[in-house]
PDB file of N, CA and C in Angstrom:
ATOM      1  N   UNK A   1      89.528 134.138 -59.114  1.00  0.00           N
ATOM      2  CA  UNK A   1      90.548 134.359 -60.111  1.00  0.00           C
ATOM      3  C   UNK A   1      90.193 135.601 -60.918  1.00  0.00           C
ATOM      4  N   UNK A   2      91.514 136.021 -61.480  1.00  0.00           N
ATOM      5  CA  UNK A   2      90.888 137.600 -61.561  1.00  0.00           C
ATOM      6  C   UNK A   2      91.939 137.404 -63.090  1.00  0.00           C
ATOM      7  N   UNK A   3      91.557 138.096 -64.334  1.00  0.00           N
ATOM      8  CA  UNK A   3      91.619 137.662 -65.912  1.00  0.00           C
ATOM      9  C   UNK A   3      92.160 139.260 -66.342  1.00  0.00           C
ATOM     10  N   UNK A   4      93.593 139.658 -66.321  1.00  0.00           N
ATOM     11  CA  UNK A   4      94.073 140.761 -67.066  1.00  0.00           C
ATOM     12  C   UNK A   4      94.447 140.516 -68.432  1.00  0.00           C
ATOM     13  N   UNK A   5      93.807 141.360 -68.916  1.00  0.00           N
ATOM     14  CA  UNK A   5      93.720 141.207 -70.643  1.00  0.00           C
ATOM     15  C   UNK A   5      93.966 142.870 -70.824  1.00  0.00           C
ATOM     16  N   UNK A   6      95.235 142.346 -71.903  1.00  0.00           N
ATOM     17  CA  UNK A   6      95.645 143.735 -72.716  1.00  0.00           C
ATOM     18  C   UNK A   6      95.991 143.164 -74.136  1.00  0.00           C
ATOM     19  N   UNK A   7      96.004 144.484 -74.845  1.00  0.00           N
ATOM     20  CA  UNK A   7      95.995 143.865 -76.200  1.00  0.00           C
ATOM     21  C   UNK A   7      97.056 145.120 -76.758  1.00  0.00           C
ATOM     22  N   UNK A   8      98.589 144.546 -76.792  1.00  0.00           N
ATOM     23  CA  UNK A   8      99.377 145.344 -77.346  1.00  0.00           C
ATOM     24  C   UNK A   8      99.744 145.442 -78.403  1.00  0.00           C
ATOM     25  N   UNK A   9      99.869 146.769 -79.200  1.00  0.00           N
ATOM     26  CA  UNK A   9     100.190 147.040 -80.404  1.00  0.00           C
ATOM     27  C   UNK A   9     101.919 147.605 -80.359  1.00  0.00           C
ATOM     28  N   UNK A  10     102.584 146.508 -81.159  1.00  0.00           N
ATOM     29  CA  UNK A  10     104.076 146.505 -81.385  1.00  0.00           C
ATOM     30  C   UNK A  10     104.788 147.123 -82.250  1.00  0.00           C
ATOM     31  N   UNK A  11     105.214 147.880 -82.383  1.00  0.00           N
ATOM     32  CA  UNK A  11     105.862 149.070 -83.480  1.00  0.00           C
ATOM     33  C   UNK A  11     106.412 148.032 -84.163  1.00  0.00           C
ATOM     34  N   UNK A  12     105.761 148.478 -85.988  1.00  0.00           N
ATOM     35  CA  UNK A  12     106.455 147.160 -87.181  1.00  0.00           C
ATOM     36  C   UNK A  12     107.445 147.046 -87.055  1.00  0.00           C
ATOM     37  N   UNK A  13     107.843 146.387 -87.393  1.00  0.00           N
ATOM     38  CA  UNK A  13     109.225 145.381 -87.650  1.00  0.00           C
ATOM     39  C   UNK A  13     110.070 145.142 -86.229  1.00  0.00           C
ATOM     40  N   UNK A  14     109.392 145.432 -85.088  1.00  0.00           N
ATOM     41  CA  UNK A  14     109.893 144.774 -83.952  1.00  0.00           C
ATOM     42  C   UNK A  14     109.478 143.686 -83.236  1.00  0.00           C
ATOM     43  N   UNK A  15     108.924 143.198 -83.765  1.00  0.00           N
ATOM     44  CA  UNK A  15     108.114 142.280 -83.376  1.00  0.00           C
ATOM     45  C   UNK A  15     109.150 140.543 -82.700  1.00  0.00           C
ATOM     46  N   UNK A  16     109.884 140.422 -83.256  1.00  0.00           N
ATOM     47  CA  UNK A  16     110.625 139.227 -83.320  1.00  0.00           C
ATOM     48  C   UNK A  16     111.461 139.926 -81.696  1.00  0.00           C
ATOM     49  N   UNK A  17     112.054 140.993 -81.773  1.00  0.00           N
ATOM     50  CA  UNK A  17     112.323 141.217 -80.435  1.00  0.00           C
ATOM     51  C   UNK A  17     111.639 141.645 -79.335  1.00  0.00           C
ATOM     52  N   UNK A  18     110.266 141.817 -79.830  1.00  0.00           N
ATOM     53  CA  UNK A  18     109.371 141.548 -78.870  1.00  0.00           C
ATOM     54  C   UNK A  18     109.140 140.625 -77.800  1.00  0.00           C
ATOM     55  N   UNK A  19     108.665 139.554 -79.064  1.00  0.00           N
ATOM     56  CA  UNK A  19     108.703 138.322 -78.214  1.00  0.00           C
ATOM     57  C   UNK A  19     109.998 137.550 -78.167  1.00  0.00           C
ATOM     58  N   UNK A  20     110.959 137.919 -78.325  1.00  0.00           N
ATOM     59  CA  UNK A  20     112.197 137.466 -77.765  1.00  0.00           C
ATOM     60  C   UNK A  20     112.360 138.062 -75.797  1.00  0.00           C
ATOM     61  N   UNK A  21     112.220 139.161 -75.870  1.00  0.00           N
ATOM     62  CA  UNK A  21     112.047 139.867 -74.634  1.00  0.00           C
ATOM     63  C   UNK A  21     110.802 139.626 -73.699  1.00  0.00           C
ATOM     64  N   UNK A  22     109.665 139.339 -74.298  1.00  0.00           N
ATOM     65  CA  UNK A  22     108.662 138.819 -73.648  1.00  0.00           C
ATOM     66  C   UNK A  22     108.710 137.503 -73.166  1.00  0.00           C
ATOM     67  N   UNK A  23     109.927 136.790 -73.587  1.00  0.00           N
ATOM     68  CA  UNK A  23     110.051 135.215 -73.064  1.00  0.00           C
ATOM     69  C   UNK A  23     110.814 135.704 -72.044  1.00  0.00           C
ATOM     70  N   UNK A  24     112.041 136.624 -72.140  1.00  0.00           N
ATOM     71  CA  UNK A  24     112.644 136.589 -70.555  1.00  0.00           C
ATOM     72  C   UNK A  24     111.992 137.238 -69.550  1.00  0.00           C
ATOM     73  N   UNK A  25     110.627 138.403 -69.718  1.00  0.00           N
ATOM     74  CA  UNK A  25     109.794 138.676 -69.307  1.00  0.00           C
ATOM     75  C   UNK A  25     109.219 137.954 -68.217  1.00  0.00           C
ATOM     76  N   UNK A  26     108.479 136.619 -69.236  1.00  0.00           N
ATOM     77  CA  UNK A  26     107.416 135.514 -68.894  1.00  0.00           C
ATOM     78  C   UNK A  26     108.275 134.857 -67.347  1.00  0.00           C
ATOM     79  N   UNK A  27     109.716 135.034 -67.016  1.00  0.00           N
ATOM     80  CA  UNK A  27     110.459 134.467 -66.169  1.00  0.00           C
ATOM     81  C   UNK A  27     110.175 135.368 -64.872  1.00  0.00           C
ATOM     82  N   UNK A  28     109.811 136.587 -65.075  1.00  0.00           N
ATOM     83  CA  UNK A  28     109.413 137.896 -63.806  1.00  0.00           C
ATOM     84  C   UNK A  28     108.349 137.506 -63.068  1.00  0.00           C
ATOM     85  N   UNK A  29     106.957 137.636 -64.280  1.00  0.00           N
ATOM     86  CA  UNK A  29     106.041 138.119 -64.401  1.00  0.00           C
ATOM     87  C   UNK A  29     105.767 136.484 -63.584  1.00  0.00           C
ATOM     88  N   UNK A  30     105.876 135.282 -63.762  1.00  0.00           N
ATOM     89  CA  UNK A  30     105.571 134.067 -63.448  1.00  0.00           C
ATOM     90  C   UNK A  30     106.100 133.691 -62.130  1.00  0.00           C
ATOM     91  N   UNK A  31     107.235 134.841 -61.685  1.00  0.00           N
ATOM     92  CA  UNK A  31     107.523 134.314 -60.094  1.00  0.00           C
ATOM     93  C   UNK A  31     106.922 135.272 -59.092  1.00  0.00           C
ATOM     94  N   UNK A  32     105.995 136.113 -58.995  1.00  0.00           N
ATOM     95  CA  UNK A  32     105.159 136.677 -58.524  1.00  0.00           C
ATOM     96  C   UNK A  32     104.332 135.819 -57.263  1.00  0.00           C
ATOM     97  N   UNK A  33     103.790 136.612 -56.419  1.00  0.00           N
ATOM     98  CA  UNK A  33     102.930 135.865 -55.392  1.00  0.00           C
ATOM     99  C   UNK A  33     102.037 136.060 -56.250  1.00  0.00           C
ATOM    100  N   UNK A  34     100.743 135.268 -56.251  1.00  0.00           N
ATOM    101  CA  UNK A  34      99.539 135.324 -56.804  1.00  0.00           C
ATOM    102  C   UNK A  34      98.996 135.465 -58.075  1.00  0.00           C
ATOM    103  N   UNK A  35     100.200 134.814 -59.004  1.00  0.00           N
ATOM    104  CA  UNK A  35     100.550 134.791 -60.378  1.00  0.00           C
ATOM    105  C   UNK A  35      99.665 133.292 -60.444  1.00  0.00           C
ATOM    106  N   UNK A  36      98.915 132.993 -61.412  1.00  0.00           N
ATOM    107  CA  UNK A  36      98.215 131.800 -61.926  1.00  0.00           C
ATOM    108  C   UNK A  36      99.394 131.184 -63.016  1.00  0.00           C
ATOM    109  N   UNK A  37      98.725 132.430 -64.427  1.00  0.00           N
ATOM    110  CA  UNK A  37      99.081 131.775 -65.280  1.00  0.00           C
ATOM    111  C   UNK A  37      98.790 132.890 -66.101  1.00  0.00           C
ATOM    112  N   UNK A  38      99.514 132.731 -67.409  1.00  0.00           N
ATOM    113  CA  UNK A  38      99.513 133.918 -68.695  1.00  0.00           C
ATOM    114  C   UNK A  38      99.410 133.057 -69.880  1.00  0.00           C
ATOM    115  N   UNK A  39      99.277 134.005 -71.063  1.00  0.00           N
ATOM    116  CA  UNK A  39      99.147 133.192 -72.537  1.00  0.00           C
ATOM    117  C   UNK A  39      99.364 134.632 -73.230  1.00  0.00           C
ATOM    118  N   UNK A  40     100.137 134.383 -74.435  1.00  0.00           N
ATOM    119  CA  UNK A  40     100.383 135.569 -75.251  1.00  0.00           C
ATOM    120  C   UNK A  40     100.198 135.126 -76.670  1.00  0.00           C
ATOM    121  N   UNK A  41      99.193 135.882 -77.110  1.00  0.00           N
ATOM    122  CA  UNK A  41      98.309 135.204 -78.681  1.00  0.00           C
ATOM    123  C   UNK A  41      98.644 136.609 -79.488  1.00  0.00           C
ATOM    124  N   UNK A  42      99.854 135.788 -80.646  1.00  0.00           N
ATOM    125  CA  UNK A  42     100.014 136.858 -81.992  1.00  0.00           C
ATOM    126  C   UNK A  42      98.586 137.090 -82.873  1.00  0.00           C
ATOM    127  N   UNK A  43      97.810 138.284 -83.105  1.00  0.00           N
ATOM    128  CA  UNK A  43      96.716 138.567 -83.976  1.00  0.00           C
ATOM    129  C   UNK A  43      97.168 137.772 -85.112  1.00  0.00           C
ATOM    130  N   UNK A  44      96.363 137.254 -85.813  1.00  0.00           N
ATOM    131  CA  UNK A  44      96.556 137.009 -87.592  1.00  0.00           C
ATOM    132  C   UNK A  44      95.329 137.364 -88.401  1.00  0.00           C
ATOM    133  N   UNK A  45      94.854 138.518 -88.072  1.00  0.00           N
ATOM    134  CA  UNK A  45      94.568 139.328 -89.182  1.00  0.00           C
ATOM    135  C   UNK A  45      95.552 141.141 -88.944  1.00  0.00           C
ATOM    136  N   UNK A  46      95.987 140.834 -88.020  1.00  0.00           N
ATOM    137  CA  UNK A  46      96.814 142.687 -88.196  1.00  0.00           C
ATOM    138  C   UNK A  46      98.033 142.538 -87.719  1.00  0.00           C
ATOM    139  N   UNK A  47      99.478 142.353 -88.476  1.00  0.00           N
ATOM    140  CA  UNK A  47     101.079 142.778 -88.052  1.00  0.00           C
ATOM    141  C   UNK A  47     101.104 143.092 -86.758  1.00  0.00           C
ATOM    142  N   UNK A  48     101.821 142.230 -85.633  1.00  0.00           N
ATOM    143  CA  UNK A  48     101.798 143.795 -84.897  1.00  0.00           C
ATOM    144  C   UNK A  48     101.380 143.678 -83.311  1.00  0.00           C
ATOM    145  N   UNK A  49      99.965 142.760 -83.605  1.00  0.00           N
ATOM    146  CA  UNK A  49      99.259 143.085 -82.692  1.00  0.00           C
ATOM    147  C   UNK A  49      98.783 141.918 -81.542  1.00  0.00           C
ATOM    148  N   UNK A  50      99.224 141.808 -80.423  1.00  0.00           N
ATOM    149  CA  UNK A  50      98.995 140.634 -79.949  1.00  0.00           C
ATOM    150  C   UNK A  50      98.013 141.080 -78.767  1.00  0.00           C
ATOM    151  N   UNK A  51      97.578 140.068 -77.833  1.00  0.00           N
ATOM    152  CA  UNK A  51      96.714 139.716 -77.026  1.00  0.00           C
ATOM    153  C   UNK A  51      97.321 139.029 -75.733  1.00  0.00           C
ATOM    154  N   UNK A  52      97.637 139.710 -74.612  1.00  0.00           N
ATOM    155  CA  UNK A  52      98.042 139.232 -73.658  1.00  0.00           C
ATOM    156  C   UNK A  52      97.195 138.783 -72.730  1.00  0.00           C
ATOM    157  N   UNK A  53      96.701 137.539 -71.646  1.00  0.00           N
ATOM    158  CA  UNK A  53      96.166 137.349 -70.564  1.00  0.00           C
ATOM    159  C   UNK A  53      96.982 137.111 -69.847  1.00  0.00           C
ATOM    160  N   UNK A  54      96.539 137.481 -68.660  1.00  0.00           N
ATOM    161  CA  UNK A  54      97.382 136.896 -67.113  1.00  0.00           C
ATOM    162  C   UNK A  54      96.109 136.601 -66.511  1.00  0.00           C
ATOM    163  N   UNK A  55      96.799 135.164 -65.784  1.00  0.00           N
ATOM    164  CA  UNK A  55      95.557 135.257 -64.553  1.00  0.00           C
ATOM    165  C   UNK A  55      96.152 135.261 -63.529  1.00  0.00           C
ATOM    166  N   UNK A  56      95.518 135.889 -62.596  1.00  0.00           N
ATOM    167  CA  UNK A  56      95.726 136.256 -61.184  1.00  0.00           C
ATOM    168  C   UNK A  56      95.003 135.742 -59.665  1.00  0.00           C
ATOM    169  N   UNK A  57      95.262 135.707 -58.652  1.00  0.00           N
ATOM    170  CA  UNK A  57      94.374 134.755 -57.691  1.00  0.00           C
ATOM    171  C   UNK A  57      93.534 136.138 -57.424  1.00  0.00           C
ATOM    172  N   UNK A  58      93.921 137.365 -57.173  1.00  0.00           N
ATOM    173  CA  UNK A  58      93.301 138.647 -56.456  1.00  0.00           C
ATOM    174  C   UNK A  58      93.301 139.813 -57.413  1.00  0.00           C
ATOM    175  N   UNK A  59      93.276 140.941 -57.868  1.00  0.00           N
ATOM    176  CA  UNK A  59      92.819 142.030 -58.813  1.00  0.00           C
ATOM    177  C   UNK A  59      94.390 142.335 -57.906  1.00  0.00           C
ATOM    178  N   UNK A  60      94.568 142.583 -56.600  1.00  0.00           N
ATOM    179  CA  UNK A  60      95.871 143.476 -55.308  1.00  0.00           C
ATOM    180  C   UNK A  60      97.179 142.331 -55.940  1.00  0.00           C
ATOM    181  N   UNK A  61      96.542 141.648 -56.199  1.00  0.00           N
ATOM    182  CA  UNK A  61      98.118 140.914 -56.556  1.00  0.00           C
ATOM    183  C   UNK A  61      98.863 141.440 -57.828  1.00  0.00           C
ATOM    184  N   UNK A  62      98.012 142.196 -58.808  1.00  0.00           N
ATOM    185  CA  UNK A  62      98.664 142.551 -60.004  1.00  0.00           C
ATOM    186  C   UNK A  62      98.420 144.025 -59.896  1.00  0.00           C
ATOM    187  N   UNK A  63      97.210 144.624 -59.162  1.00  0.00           N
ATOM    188  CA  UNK A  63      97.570 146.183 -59.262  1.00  0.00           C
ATOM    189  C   UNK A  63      98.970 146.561 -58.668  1.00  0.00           C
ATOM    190  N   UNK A  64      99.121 145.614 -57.215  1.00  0.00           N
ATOM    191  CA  UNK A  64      99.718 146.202 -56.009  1.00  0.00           C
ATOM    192  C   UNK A  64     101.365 145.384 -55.414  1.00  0.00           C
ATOM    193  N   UNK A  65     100.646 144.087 -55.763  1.00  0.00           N
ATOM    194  CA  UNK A  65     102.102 143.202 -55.662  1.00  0.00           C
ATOM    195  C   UNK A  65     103.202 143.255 -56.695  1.00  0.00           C
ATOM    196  N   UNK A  66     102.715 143.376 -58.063  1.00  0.00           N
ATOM    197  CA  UNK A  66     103.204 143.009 -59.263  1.00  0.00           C
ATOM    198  C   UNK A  66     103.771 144.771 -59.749  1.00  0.00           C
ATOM    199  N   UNK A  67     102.356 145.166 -59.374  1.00  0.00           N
ATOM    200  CA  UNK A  67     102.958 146.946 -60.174  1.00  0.00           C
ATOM    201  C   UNK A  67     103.776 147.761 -59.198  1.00  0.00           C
ATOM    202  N   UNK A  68     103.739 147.181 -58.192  1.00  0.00           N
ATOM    203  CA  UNK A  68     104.709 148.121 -57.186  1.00  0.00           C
ATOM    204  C   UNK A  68     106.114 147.541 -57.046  1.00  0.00           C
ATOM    205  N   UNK A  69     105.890 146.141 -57.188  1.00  0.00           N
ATOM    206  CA  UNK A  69     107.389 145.472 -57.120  1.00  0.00           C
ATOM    207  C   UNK A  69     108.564 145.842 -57.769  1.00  0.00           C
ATOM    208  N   UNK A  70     109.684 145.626 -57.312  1.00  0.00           N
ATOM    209  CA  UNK A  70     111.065 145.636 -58.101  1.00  0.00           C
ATOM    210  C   UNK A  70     110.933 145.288 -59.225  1.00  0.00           C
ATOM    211  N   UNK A  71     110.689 144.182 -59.182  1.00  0.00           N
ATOM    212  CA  UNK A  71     110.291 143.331 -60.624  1.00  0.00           C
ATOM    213  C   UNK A  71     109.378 144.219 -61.461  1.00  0.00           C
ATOM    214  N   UNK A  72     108.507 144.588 -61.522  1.00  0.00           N
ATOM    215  CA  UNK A  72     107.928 145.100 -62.691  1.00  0.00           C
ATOM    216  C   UNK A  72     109.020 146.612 -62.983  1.00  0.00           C
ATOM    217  N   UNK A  73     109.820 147.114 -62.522  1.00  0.00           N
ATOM    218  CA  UNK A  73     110.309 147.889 -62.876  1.00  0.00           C
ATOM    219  C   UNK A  73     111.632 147.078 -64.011  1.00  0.00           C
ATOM    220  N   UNK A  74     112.037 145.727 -63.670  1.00  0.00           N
ATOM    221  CA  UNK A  74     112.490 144.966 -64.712  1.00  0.00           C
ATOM    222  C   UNK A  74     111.719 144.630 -66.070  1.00  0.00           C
ATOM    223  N   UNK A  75     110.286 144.073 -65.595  1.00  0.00           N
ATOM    224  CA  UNK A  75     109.565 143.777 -66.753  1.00  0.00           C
ATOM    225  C   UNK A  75     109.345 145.372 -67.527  1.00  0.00           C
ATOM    226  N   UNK A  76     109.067 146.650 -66.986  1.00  0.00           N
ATOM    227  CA  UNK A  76     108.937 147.362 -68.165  1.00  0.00           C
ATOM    228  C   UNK A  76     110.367 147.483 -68.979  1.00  0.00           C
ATOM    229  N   UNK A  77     111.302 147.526 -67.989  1.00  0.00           N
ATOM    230  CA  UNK A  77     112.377 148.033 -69.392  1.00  0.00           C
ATOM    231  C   UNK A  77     112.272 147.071 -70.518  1.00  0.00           C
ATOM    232  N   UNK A  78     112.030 145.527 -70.005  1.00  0.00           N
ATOM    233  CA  UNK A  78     112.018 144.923 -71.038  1.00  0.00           C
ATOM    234  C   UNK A  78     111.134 144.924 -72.392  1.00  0.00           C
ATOM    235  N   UNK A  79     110.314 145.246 -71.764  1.00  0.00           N
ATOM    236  CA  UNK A  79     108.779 145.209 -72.904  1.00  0.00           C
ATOM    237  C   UNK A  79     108.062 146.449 -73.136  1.00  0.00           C
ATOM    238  N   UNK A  80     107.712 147.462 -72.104  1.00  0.00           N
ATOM    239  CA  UNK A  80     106.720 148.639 -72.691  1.00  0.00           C
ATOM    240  C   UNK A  80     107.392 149.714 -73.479  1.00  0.00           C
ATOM    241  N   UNK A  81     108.948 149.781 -74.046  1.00  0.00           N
ATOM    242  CA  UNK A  81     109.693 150.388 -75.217  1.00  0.00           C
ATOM    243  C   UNK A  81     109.104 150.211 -76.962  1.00  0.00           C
ATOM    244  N   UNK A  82     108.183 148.587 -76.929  1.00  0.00           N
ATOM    245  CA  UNK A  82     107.868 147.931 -77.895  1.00  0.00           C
ATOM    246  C   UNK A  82     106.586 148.550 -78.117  1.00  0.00           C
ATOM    247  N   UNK A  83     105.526 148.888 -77.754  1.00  0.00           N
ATOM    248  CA  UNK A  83     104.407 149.662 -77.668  1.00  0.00           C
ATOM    249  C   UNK A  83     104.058 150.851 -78.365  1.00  0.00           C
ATOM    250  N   UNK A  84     103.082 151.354 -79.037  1.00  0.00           N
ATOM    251  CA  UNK A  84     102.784 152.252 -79.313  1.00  0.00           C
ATOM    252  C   UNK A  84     101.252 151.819 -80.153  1.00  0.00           C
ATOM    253  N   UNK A  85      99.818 152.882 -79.662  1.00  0.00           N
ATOM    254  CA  UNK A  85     100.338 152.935 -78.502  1.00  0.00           C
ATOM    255  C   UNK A  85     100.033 152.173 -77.125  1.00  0.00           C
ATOM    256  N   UNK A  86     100.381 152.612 -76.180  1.00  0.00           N
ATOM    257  CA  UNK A  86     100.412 152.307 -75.019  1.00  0.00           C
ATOM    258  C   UNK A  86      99.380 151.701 -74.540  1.00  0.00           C
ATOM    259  N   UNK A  87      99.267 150.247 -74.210  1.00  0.00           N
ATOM    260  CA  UNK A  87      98.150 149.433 -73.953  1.00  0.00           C
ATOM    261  C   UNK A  87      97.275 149.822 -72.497  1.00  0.00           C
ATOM    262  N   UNK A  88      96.122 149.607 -73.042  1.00  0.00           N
ATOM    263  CA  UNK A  88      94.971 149.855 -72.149  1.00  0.00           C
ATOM    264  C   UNK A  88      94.771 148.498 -71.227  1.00  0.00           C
ATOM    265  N   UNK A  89      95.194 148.342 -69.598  1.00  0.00           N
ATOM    266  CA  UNK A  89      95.108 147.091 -69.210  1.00  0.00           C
ATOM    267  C   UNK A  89      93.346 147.254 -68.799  1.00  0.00           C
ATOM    268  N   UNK A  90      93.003 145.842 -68.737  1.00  0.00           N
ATOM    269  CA  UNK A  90      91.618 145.551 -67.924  1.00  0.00           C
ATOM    270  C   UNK A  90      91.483 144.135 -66.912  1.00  0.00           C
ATOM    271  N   UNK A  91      90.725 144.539 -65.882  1.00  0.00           N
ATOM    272  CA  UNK A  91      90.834 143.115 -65.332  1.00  0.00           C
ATOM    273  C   UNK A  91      89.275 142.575 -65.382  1.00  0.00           C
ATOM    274  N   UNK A  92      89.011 141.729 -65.414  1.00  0.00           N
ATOM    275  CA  UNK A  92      87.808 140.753 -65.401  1.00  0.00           C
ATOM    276  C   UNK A  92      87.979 139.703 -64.861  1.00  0.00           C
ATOM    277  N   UNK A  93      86.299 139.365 -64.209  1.00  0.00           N
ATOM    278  CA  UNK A  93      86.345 138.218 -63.413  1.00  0.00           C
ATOM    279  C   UNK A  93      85.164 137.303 -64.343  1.00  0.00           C
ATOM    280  N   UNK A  94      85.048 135.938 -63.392  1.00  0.00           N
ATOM    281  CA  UNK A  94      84.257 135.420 -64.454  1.00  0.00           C
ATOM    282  C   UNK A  94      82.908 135.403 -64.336  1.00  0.00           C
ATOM    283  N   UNK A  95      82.006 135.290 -65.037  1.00  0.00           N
ATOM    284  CA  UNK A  95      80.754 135.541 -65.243  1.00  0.00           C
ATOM    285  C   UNK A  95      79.739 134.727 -65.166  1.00  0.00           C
ATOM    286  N   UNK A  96      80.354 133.645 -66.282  1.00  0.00           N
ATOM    287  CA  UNK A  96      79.761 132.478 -66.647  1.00  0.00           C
ATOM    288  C   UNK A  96      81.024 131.640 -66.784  1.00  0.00           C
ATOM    289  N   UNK A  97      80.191 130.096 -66.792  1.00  0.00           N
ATOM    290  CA  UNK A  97      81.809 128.880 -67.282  1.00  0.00           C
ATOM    291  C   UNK A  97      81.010 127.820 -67.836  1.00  0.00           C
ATOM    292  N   UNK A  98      80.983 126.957 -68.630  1.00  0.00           N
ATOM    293  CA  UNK A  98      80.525 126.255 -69.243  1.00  0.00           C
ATOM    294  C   UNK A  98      80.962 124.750 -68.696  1.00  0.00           C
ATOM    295  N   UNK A  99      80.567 124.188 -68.189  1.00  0.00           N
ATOM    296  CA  UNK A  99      80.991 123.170 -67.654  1.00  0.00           C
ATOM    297  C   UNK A  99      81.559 121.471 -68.483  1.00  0.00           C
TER     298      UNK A  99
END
């Protein structure tokens, strides 16, 4: 399983249509081959700023399945307008797990 974490910063006062658009988003991004699972965490110490994960079965499923697809050319119109700036993605695998 492969752990994409970005942490986007939302131009003030858009925020509410952010995640209004990030819910019809969550409908793209979730019918994917090799889509796990996602979570989207609002910061509460800074306006603005949230914390996205996706998990993925392969690193090729989200560079290559997901970023080349039709579909992500849907998911940006919806969401990377909201940005600034422009989020730095990363992928990680796991390391350790605590049982």
């Amino acid at each position: 399983m492969i752990l994409e974490v970005a942490i986007l910063q939302v131009i003030p006062g858009q925020e509410q249509d952010f995640e209004k658009n990030f819910t019809a988003a969550s409908l793209i991004i979730s019918s994917m081959k090799g889509y796990i699972g996602h979570e989207l965490h609002r910061c509460m110490e800074e306006a603005g700023k949230y914390l996205l994960l996706v998990r993925w079965d392969t690193l090729e499923s989200h560079t290559v399945g997901f970023r080349e697809s039709a579909e992500y050319l849907e998911w940006k119109s919806l969401l990377h307008h909201f940005y600034d700036p422009f989020p730095t993605v990363e992928h990680y695998e796991l390391a350790y797990k605590n049982a």
